[in-house]
Every structure is written in C-alpha cells, then in structure tokens.
N, C-alpha and C. Protein backbone atom coordinates (compact mmCIF):
# COMPACT_ATOMS: atom_id res chain seq x y z
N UNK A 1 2.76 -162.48 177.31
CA UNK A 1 3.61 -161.62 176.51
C UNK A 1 3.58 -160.24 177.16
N UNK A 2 5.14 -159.77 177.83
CA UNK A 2 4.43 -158.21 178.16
C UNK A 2 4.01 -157.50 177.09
N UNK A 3 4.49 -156.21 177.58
CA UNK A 3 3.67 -154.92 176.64
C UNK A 3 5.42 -154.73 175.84
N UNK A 4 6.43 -154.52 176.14
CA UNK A 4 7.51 -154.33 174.99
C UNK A 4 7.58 -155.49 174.15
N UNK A 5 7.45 -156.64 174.29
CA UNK A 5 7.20 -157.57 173.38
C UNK A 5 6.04 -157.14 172.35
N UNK A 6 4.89 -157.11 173.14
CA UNK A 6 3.64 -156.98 172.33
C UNK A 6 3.94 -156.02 171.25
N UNK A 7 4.72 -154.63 171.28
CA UNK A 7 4.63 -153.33 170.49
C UNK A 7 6.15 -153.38 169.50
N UNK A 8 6.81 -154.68 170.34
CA UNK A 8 8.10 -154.89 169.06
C UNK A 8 7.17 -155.95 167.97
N UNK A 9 6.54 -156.81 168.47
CA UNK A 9 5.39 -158.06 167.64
C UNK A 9 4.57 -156.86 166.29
N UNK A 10 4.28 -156.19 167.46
CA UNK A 10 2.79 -155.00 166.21
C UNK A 10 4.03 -153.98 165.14
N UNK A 11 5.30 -153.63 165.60
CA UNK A 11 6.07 -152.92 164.32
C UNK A 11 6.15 -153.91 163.90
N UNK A 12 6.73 -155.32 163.90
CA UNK A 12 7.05 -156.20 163.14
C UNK A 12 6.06 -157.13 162.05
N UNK A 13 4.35 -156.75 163.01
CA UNK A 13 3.97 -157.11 162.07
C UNK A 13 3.21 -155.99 160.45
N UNK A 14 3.50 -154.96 161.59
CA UNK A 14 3.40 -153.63 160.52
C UNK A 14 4.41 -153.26 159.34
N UNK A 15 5.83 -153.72 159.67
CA UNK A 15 6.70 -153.46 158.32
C UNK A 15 7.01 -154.75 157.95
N UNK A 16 6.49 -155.72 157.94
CA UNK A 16 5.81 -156.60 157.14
C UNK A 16 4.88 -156.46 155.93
N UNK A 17 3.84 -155.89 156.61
CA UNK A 17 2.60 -155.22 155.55
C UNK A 17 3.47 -154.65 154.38
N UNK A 18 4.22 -153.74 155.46
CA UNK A 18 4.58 -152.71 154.28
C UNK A 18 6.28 -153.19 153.36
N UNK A 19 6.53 -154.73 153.48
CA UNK A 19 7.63 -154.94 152.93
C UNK A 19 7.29 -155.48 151.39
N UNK A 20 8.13 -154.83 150.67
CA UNK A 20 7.56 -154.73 149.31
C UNK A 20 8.39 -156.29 148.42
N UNK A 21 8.58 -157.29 148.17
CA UNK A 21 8.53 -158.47 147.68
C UNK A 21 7.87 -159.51 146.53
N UNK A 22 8.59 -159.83 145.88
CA UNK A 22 7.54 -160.99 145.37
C UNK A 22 6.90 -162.01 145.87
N UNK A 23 5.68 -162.84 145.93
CA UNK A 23 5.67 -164.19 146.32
C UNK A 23 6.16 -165.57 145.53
N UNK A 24 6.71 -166.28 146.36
CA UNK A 24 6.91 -167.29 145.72
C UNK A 24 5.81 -168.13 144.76
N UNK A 25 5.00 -168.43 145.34
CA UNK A 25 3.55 -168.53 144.93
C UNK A 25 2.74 -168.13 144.85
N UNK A 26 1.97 -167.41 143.87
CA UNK A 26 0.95 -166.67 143.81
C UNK A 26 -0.63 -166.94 144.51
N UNK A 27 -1.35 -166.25 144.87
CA UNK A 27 -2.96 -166.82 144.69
C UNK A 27 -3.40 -166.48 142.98
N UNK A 28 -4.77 -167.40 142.92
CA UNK A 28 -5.24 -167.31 141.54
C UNK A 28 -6.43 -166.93 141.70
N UNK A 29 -6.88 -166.01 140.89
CA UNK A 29 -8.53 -165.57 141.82
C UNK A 29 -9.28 -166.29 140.99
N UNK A 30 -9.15 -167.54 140.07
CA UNK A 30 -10.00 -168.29 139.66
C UNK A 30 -10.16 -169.37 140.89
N UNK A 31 -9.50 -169.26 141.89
CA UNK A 31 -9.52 -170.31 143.03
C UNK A 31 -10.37 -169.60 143.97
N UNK A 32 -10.31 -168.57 143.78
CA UNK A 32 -11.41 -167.86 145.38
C UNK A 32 -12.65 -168.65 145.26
N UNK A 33 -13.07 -169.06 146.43
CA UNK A 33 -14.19 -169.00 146.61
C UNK A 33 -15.01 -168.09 148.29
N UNK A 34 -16.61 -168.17 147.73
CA UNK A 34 -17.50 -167.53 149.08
C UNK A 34 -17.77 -167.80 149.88
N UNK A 35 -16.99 -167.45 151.43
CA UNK A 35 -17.22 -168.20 152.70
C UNK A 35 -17.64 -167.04 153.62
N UNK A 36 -18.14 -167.27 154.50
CA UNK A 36 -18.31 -166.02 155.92
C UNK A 36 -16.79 -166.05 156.20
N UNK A 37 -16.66 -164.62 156.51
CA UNK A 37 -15.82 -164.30 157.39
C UNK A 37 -16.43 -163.32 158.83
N UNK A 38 -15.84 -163.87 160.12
CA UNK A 38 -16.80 -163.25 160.82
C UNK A 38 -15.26 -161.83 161.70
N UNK A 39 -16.17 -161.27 161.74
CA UNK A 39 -15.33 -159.71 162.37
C UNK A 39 -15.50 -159.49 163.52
N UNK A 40 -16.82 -160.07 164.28
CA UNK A 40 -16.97 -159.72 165.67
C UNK A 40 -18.04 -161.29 166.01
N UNK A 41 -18.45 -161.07 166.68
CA UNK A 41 -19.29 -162.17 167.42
C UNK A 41 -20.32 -161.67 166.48
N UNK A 42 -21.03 -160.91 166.58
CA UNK A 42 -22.10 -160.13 165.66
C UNK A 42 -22.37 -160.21 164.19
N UNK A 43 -21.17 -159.86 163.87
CA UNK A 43 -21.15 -159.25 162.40
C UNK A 43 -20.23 -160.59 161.42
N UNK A 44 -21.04 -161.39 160.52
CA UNK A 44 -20.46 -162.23 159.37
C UNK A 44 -20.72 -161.52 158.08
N UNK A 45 -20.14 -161.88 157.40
CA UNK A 45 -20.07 -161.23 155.73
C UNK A 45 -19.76 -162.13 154.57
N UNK A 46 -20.34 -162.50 153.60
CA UNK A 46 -19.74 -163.45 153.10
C UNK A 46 -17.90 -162.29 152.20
N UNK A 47 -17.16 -163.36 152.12
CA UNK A 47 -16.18 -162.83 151.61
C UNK A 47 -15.39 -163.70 150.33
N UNK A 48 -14.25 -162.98 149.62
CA UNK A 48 -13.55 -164.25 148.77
C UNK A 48 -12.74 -164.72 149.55
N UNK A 49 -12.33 -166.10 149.50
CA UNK A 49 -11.21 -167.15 150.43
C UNK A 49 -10.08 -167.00 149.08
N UNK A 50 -8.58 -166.80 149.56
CA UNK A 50 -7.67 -167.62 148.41
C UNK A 50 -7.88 -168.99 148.97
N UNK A 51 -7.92 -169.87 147.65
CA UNK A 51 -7.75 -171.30 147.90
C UNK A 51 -6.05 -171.72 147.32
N UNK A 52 -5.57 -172.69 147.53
CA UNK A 52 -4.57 -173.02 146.47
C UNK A 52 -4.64 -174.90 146.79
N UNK A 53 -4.53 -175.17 145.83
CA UNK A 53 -4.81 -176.47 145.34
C UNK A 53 -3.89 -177.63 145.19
N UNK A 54 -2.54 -176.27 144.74
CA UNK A 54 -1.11 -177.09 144.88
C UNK A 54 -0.45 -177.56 145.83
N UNK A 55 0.43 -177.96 146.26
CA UNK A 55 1.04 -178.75 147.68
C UNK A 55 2.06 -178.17 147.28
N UNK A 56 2.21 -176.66 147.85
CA UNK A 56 3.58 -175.71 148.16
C UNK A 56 3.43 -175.20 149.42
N UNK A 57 2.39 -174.56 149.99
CA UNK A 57 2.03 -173.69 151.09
C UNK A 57 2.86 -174.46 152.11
N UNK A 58 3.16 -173.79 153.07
CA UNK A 58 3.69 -174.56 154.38
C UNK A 58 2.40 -173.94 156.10
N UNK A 59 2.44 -175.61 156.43
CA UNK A 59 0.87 -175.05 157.59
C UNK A 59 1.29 -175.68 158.64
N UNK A 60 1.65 -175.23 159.89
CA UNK A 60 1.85 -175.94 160.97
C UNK A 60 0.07 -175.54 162.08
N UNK A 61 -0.20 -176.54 162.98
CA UNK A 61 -0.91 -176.38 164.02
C UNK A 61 -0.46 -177.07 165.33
N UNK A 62 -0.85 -176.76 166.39
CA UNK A 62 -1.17 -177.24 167.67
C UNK A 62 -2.90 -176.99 167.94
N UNK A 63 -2.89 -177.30 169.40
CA UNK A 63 -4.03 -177.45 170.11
C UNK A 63 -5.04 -175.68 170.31
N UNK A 64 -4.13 -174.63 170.12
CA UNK A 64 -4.31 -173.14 169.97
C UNK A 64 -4.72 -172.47 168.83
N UNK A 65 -3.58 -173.09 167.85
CA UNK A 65 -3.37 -171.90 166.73
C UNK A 65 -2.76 -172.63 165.43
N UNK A 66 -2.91 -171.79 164.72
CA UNK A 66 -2.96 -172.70 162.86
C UNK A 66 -2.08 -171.24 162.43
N UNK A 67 -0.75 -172.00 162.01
CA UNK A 67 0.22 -170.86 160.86
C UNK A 67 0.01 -171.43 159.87
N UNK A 68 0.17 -170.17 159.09
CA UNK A 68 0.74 -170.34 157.84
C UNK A 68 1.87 -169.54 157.08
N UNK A 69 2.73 -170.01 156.73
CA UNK A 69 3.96 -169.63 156.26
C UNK A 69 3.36 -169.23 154.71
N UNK A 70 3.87 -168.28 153.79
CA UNK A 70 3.69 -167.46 153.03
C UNK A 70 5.03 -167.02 152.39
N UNK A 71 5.63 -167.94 151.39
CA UNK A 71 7.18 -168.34 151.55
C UNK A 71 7.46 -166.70 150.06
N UNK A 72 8.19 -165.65 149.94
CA UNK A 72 8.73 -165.10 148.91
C UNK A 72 9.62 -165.62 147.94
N UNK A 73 9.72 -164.72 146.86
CA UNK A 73 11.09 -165.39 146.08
C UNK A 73 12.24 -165.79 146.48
N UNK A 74 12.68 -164.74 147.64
CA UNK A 74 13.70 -164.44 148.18
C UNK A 74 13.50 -165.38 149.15
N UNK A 75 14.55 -166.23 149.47
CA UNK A 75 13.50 -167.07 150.65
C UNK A 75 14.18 -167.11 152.28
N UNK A 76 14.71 -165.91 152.06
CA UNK A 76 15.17 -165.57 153.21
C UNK A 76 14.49 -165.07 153.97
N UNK A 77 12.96 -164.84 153.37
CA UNK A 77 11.86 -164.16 153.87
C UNK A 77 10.72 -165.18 153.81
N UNK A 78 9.54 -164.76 154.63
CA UNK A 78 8.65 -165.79 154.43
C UNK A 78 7.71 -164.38 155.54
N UNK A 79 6.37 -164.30 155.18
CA UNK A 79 5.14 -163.88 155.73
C UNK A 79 4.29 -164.60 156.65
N UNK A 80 4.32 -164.83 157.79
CA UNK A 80 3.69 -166.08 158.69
C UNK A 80 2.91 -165.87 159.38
N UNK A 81 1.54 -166.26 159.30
CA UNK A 81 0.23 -166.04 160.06
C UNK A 81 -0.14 -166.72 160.44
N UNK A 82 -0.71 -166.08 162.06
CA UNK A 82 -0.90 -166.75 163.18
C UNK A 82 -2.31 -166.60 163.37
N UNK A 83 -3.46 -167.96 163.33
CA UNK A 83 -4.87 -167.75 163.61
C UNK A 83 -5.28 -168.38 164.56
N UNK A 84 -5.39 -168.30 165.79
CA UNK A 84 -6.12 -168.72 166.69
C UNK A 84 -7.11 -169.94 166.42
N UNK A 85 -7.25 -171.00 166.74
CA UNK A 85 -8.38 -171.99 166.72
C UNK A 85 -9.50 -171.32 166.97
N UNK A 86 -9.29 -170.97 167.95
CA UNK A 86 -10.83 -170.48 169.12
C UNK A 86 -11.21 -169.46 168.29
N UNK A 87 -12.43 -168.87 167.75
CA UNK A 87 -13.08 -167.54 166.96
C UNK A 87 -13.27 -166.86 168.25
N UNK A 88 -12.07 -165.39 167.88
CA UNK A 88 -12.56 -164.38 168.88
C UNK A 88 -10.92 -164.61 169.77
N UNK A 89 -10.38 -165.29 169.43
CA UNK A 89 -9.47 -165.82 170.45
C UNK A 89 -7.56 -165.21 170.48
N UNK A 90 -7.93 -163.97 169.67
CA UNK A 90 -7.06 -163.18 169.47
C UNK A 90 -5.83 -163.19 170.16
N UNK A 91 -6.47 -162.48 171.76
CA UNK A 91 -6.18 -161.36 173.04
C UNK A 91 -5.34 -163.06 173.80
N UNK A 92 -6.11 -163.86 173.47
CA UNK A 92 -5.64 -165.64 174.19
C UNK A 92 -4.33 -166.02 173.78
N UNK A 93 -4.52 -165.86 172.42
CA UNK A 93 -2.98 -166.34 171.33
C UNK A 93 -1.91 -165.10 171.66
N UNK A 94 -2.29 -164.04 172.14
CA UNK A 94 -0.94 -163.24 172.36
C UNK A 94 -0.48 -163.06 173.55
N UNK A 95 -1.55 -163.78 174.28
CA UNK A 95 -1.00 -163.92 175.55
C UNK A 95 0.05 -165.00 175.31
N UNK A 96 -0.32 -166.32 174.95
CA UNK A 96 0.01 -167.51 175.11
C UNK A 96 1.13 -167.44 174.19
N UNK A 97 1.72 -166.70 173.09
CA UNK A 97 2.69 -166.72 172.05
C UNK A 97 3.89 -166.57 172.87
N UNK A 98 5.06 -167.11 172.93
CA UNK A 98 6.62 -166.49 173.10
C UNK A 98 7.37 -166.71 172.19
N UNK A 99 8.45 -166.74 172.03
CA UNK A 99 9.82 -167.67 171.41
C UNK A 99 9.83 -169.06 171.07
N UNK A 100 9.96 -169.06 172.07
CA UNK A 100 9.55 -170.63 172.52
C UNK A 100 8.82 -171.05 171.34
N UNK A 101 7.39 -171.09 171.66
CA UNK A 101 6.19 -171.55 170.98
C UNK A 101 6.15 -170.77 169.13
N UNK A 102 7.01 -170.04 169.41
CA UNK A 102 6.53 -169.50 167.76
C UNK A 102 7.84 -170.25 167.01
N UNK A 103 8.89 -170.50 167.55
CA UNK A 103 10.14 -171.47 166.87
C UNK A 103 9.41 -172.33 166.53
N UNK A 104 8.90 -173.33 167.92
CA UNK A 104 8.58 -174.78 167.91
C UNK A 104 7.30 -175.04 167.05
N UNK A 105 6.13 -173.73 166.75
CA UNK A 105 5.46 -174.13 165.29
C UNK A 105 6.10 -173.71 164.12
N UNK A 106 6.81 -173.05 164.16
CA UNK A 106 7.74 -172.58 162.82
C UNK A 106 8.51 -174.22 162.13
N UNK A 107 8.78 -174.80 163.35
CA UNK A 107 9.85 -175.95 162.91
C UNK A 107 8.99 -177.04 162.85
N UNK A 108 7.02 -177.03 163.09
CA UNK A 108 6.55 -178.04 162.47
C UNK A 108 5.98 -177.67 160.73
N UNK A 109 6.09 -177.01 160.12
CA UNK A 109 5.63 -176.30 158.85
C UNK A 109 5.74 -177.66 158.04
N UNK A 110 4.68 -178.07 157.31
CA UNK A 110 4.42 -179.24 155.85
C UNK A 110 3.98 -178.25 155.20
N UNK A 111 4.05 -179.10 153.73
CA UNK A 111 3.46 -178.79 152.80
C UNK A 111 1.96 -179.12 152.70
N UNK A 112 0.75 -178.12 152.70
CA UNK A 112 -0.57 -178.09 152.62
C UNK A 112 -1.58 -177.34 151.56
N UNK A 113 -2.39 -178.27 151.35
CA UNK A 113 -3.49 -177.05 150.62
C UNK A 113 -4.26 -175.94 151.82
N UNK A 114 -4.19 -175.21 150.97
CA UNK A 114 -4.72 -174.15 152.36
C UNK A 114 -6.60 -172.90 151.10
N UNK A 115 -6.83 -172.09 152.28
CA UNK A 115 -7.84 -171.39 152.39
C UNK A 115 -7.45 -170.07 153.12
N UNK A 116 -7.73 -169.33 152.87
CA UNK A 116 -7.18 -167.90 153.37
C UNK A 116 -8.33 -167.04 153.24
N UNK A 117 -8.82 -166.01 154.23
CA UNK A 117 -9.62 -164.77 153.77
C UNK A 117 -8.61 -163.73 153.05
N UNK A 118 -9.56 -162.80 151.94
CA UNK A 118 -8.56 -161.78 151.22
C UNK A 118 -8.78 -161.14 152.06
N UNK A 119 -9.66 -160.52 153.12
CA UNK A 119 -9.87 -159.44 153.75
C UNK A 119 -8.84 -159.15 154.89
C-alpha cells in the first residue's frame, strides 16, 4: 500500500469514528465478558469483550485477517474492521490490504456470532 493510499485509509478510518449513526444492532453489556487484550508484546490487560449471541453480525476471514462488518440503520453504511490473524501483525495487513483484497473479503461476509474488545 503506498503512503497516499495509506493517509486516504487513516482519514477514512478517522471520519468513520467520528460519523454519528445508529447501529443496526446493538451490543448488550449483559453479554461482555473478561478476556486479555494485549497492546504490545509486553503489556496484556484484562478487558470487557462485546459478545453477541444472535446470528446478525456479518464476519468474513482468509489466511491473514478476520472482518467484521458492523451493519447501521441506514444500511447504506456499515463500520468494517480489519484484524490481522497474526498478534502484532498490523504494519503486515496494511501492507498486504488493496482493493482487490478488501472487495473480495467484503463479498465473503456470513452471518456470525462474534467477540469484540470495547477498548
């Protein structure tokens, strides 16, 4: 990925953050539960996970990286996160991300129970 890709990727994933929406599906914080989340090689913490239980979420993977789609009311929108398999494996997945590869997991998305850190 060059560097104008990379810094159109980081606004896009920054006015994201800041796009104001409903979700289609909520989390329930009677579903959190306490797992490590780790921040560096070093440093784990235990944290709350959203869980959801229902079969709405949409989760695609390959051999790299695990999305998850994060669908709004509006569903012309959707929130989609990209986690690396590998822990630590950030700097790998943005190399390895294009068009290409972010369509072709976009267009494997099922319906899954999923686990999420709040942090």
């Amino acid at each position: 990925m060059n560097n104008g890709v990379a810094r159109h990727a980081l606004s896009l994933i920054v006015n994201a953050i800041y796009f104001t929406a409903e979700w289609e599906y909520k989390f329930y914080s009677e579903s959190n539960t306490k797992q490590k989340f780790f921040s560096s090689e070093t440093d784990a913490r235990e944290m709350d996970f959203m869980n959801d239980m229902e079969e709405h979420r949409l989760y695609a993977e390959d051999d790299s990286v695990q999305v998850l789609s994060l669908q709004y009311k509006d569903t012309s929108y959707a929130f989609n996160i990209f986690l690396p398999k590998k822990r630590f494996g950030l700097e790998e997945l943005k190399e390895s991300l294009n068009g290409a590869k972010i369509q072709h997991l976009l267009s494997k998305l099922e319906i899954a129970y999923i686990s999420v850190s709040k942090a």
